[in-house]
N, C-alpha and C. Protein backbone atom coordinates (compact mmCIF):
# COMPACT_ATOMS: atom_id res chain seq x y z
N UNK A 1 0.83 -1.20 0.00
CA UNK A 1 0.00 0.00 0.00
C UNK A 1 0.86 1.25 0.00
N UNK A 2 2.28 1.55 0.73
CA UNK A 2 2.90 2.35 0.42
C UNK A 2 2.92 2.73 -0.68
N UNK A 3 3.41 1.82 -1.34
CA UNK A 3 4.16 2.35 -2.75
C UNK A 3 3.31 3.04 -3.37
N UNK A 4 1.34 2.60 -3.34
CA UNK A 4 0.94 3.49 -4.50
C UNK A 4 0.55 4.77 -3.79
N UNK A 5 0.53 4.87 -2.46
CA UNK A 5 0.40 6.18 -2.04
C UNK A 5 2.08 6.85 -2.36
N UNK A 6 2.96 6.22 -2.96
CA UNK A 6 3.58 7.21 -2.92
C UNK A 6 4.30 7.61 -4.63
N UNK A 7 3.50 6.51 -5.02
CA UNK A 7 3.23 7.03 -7.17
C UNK A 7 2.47 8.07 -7.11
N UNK A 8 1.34 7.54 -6.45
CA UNK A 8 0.07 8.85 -6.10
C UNK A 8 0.68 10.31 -5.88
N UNK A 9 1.37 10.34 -4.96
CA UNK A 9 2.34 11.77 -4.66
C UNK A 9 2.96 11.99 -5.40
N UNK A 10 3.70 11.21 -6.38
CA UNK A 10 4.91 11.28 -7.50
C UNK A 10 4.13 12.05 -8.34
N UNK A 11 2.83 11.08 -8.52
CA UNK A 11 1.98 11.57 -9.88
C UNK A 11 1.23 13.23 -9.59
N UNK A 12 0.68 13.48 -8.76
CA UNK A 12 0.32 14.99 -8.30
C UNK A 12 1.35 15.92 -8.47
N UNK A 13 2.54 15.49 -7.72
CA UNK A 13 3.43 16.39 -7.65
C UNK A 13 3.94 16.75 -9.32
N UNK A 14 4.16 15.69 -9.82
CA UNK A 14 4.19 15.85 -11.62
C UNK A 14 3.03 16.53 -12.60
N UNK A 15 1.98 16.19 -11.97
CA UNK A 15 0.60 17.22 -12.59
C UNK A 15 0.71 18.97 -12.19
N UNK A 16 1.06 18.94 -10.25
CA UNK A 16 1.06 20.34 -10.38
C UNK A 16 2.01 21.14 -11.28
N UNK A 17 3.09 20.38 -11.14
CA UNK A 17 4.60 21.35 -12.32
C UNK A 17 4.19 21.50 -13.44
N UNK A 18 3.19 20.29 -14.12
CA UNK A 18 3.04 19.83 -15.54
C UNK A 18 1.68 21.15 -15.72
N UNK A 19 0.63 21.45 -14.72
CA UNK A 19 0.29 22.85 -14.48
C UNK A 19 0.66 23.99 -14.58
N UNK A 20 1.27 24.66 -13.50
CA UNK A 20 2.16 25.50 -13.70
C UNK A 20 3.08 25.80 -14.94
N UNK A 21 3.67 24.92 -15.84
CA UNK A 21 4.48 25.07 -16.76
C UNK A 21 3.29 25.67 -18.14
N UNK A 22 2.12 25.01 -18.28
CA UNK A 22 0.97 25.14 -19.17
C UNK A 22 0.78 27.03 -18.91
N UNK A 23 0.63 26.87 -17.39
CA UNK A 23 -0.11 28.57 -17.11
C UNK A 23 1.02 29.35 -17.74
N UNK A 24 2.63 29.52 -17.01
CA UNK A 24 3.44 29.96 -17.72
C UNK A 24 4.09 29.87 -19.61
N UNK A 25 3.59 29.04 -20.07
CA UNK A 25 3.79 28.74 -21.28
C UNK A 25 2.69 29.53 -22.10
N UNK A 26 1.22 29.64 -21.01
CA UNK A 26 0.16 30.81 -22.39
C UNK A 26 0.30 32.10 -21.74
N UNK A 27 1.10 32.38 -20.90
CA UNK A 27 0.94 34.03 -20.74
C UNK A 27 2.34 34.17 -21.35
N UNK A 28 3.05 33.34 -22.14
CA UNK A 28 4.46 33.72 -23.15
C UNK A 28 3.98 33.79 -24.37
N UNK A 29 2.36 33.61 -24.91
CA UNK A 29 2.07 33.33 -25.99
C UNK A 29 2.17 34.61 -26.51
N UNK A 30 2.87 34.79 -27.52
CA UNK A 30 2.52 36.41 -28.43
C UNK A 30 1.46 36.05 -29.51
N UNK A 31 0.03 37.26 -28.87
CA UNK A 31 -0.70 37.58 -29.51
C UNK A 31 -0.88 38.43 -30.78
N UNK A 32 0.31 39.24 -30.65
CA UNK A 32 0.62 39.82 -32.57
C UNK A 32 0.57 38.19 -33.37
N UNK A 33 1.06 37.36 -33.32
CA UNK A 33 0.94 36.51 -34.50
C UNK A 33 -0.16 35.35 -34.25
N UNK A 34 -1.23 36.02 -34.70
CA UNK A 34 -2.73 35.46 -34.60
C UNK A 34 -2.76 33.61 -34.21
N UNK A 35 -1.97 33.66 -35.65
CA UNK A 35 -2.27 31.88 -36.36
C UNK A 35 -1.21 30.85 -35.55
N UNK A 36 -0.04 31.54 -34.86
CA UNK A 36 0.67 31.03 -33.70
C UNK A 36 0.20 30.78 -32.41
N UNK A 37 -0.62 31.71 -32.01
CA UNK A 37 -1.58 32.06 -30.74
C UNK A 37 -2.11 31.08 -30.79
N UNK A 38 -3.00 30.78 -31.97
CA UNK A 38 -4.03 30.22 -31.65
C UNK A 38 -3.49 28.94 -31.83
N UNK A 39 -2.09 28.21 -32.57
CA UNK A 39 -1.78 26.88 -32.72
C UNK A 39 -1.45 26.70 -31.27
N UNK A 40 -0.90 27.64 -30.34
CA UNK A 40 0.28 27.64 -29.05
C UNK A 40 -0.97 26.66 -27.86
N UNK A 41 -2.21 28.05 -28.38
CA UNK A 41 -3.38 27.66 -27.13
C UNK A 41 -3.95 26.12 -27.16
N UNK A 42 -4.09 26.19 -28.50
CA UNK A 42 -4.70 24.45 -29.04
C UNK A 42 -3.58 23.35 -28.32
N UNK A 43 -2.31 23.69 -28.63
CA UNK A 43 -1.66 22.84 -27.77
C UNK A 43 -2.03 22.26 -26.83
N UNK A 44 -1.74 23.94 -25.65
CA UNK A 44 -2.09 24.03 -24.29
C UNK A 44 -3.38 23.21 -23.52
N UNK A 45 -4.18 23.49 -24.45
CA UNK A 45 -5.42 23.10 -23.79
C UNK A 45 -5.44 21.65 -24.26
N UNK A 46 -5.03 20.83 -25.23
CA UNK A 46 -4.79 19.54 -25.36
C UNK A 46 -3.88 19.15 -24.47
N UNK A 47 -2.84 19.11 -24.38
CA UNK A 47 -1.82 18.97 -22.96
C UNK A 47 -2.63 18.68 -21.83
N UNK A 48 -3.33 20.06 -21.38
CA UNK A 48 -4.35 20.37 -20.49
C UNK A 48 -5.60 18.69 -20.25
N UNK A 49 -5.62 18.75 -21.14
CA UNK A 49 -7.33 17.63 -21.19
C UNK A 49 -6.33 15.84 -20.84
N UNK A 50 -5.37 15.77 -21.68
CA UNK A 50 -4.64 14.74 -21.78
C UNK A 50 -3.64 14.68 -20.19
N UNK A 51 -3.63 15.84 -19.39
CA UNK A 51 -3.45 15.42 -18.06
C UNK A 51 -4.96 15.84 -17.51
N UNK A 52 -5.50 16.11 -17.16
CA UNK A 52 -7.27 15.70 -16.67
C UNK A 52 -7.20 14.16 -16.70
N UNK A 53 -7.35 13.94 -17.87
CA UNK A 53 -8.11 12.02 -18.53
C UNK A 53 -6.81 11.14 -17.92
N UNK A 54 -5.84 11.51 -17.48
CA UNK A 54 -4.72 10.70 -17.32
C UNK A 54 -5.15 11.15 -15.25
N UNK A 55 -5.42 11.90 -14.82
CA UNK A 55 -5.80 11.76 -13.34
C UNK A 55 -7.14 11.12 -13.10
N UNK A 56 -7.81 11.20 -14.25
CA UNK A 56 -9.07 11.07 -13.81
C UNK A 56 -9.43 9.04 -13.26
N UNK A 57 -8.62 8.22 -14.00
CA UNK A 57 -8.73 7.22 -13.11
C UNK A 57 -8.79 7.04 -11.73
N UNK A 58 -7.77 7.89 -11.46
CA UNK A 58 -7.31 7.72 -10.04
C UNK A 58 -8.38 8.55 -8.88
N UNK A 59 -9.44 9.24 -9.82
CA UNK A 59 -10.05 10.26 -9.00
C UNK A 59 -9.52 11.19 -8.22
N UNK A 60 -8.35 11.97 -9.30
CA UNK A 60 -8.08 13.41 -8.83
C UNK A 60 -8.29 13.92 -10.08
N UNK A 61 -8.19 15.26 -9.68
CA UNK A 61 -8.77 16.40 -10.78
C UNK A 61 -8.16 17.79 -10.22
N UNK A 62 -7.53 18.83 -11.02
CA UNK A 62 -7.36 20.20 -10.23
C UNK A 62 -8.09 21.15 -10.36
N UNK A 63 -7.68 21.69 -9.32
CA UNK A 63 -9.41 22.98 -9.62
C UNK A 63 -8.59 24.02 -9.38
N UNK A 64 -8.96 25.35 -9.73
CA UNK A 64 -8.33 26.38 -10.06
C UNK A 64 -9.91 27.04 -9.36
N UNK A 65 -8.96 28.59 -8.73
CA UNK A 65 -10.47 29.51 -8.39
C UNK A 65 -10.38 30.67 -9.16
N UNK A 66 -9.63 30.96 -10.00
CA UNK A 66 -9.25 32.27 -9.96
C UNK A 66 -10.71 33.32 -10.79
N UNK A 67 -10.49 34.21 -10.16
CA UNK A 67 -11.62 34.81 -10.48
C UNK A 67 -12.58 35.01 -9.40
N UNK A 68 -13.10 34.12 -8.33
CA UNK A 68 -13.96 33.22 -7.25
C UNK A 68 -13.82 34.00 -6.06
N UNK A 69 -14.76 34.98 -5.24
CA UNK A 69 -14.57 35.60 -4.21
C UNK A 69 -13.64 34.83 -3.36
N UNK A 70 -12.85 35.69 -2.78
CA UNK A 70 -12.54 34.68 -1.47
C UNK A 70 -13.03 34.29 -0.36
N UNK A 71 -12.87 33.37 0.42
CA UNK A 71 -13.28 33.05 1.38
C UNK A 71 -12.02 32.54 2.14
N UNK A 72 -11.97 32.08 3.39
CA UNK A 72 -10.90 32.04 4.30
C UNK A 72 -11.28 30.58 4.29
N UNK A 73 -11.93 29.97 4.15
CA UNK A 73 -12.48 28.27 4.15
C UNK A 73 -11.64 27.71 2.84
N UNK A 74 -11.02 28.33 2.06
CA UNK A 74 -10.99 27.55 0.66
C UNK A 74 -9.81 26.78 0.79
N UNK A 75 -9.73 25.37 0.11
CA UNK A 75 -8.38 24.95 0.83
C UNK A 75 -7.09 25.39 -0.11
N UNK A 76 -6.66 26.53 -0.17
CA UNK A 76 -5.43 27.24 -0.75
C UNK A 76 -5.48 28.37 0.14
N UNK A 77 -4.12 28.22 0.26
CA UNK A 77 -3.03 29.18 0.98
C UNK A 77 -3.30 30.54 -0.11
N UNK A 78 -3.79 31.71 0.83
CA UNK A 78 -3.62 33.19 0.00
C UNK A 78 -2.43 33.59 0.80
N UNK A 79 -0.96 33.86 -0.38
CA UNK A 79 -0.19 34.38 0.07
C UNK A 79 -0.08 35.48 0.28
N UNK A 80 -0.68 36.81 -0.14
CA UNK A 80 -1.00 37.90 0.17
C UNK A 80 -1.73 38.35 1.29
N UNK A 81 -2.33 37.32 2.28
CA UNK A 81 -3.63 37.97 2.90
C UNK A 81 -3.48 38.78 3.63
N UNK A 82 -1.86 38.88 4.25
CA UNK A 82 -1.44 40.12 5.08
C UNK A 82 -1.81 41.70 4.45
N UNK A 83 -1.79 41.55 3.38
CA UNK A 83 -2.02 42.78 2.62
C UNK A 83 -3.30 44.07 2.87
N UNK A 84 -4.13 42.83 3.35
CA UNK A 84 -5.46 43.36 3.10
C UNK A 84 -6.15 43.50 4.54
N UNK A 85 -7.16 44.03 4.39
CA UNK A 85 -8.01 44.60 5.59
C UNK A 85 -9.21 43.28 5.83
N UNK A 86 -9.72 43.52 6.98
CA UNK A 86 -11.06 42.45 7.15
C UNK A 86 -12.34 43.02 6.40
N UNK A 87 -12.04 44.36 6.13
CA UNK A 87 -13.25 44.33 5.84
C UNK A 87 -13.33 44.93 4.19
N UNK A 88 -12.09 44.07 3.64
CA UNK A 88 -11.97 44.32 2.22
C UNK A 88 -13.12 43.28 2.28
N UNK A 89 -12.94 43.58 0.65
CA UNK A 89 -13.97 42.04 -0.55
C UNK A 89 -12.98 41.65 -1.47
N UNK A 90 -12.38 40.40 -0.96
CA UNK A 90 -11.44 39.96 -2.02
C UNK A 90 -11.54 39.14 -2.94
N UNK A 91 -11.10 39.12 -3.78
CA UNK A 91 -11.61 37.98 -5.17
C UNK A 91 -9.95 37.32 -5.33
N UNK A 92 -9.72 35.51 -6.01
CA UNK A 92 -8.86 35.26 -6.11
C UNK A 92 -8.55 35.71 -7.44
N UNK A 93 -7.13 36.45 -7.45
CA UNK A 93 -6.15 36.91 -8.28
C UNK A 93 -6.06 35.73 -9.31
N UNK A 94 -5.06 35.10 -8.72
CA UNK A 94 -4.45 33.98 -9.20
C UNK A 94 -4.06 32.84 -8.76
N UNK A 95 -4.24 31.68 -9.19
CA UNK A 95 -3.69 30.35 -9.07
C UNK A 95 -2.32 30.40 -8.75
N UNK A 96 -1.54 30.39 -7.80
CA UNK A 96 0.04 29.68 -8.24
C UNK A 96 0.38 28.55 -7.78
N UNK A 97 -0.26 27.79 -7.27
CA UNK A 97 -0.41 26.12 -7.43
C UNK A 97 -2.07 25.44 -7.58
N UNK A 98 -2.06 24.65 -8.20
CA UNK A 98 -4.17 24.17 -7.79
C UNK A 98 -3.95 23.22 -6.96
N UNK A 99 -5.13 23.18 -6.70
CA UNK A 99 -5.72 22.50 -5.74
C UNK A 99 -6.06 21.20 -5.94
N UNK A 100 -5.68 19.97 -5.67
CA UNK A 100 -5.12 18.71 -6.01
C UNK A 100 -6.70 18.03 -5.26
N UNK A 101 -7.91 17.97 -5.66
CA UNK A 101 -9.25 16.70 -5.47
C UNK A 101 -8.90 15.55 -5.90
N UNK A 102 -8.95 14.57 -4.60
CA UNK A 102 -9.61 13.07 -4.65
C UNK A 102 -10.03 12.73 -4.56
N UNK A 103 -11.07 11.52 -4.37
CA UNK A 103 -12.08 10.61 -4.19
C UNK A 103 -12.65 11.03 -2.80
N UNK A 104 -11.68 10.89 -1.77
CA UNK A 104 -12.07 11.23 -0.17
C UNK A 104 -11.16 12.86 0.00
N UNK A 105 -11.58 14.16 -0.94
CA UNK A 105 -11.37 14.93 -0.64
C UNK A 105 -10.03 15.84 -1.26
N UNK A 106 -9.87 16.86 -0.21
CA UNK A 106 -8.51 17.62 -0.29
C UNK A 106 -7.20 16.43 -1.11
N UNK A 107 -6.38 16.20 -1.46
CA UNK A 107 -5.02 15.85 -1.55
C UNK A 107 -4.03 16.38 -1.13
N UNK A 108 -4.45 17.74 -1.87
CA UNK A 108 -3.23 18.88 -1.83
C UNK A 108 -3.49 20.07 -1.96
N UNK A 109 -3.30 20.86 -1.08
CA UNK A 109 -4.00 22.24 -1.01
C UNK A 109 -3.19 23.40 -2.01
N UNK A 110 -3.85 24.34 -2.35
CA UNK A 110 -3.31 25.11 -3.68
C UNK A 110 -2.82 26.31 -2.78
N UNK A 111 -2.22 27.35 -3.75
CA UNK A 111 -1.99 28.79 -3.53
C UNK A 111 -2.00 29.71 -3.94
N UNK A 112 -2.58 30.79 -3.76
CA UNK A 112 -3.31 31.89 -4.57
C UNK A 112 -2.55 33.12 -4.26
N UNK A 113 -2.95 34.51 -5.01
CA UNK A 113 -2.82 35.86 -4.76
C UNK A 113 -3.81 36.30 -5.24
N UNK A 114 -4.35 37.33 -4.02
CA UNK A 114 -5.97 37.93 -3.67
C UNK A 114 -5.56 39.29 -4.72
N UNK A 115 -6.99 39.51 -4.36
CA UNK A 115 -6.90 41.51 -4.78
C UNK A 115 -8.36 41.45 -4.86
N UNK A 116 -8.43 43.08 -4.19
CA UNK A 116 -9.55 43.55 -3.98
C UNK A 116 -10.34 44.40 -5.25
C-alpha cells in the first residue's frame, strides 16, 4: 500500500509542475501573430485535457479559483492575505499552485494571490 500512495504523490506532484508550466507557457504566448496564438493555445489546452483524462482514473482532478470571491475556508493558501483589511472584498487573483481533489477529498491544497 505504500508504494501506490507514494506514485500517487509522485503523480500529483508531476501534474502540479506539468500545471504550472501550461499557465506559464500561455501568458508567453505572443498575440501579434494570430495563427501562432491560436496553434500555441490548441496545444495548451490539449496537454491540459490529456493530463485531466490521465488523473481522472485515479479520482483526482485540479481545480483552479481564480476569479472566485474569497473566502478564508478555501483549501489554498492566500499568500497575500497580510495585505489586506477584514473588511476588504477579495476575489482570487491567481492560481500559483491548484488544488489537487480526490475521491475522499482535499489531496493537496493550492496557492493563490488575492486583490480587492
Amino acid at each position: 500500500m505504500k508504494e501506490s500512495v507514494d506514485t500517487e504523490d509522485l503523480l500529483i506532484n508531476l501534474a502540479v509542475e506539468s500545471w504550472r508550466l501550461c499557465r506559464m507557457f500561455q501568458r508567453s504566448i505572443d498575440a501579434s501573430d494570430i495563427r501562432a496564438a491560436g496553434r500555441q493555445s490548441n496545444q495548451i489546452r490539449y496537454f491540459q485535457r490529456k493530463l485531466d483524462d490521465s488523473l481522472a482514473p485515479l479520482g483526482l482532478r485540479l481545480v483552479t479559483l481564480d476569479g472566485q470571491p474569497y473566502d478564508v475556508g478555501m483549501a489554498a493558501t492566500a499568500l497575500n492575505a497580510a495585505d489586506f483589511g477584514p473588511e476588504d472584498t477579495l476575489y482570487v487573483d491567481q492560481m500559483m499552485e491548484p488544488i489537487v481533489m480526490g475521491p475522499d477529498g482535499v489531496r493537496r491544497t493550492g496557492t493563490m494571490m488575492l486583490r480587492n
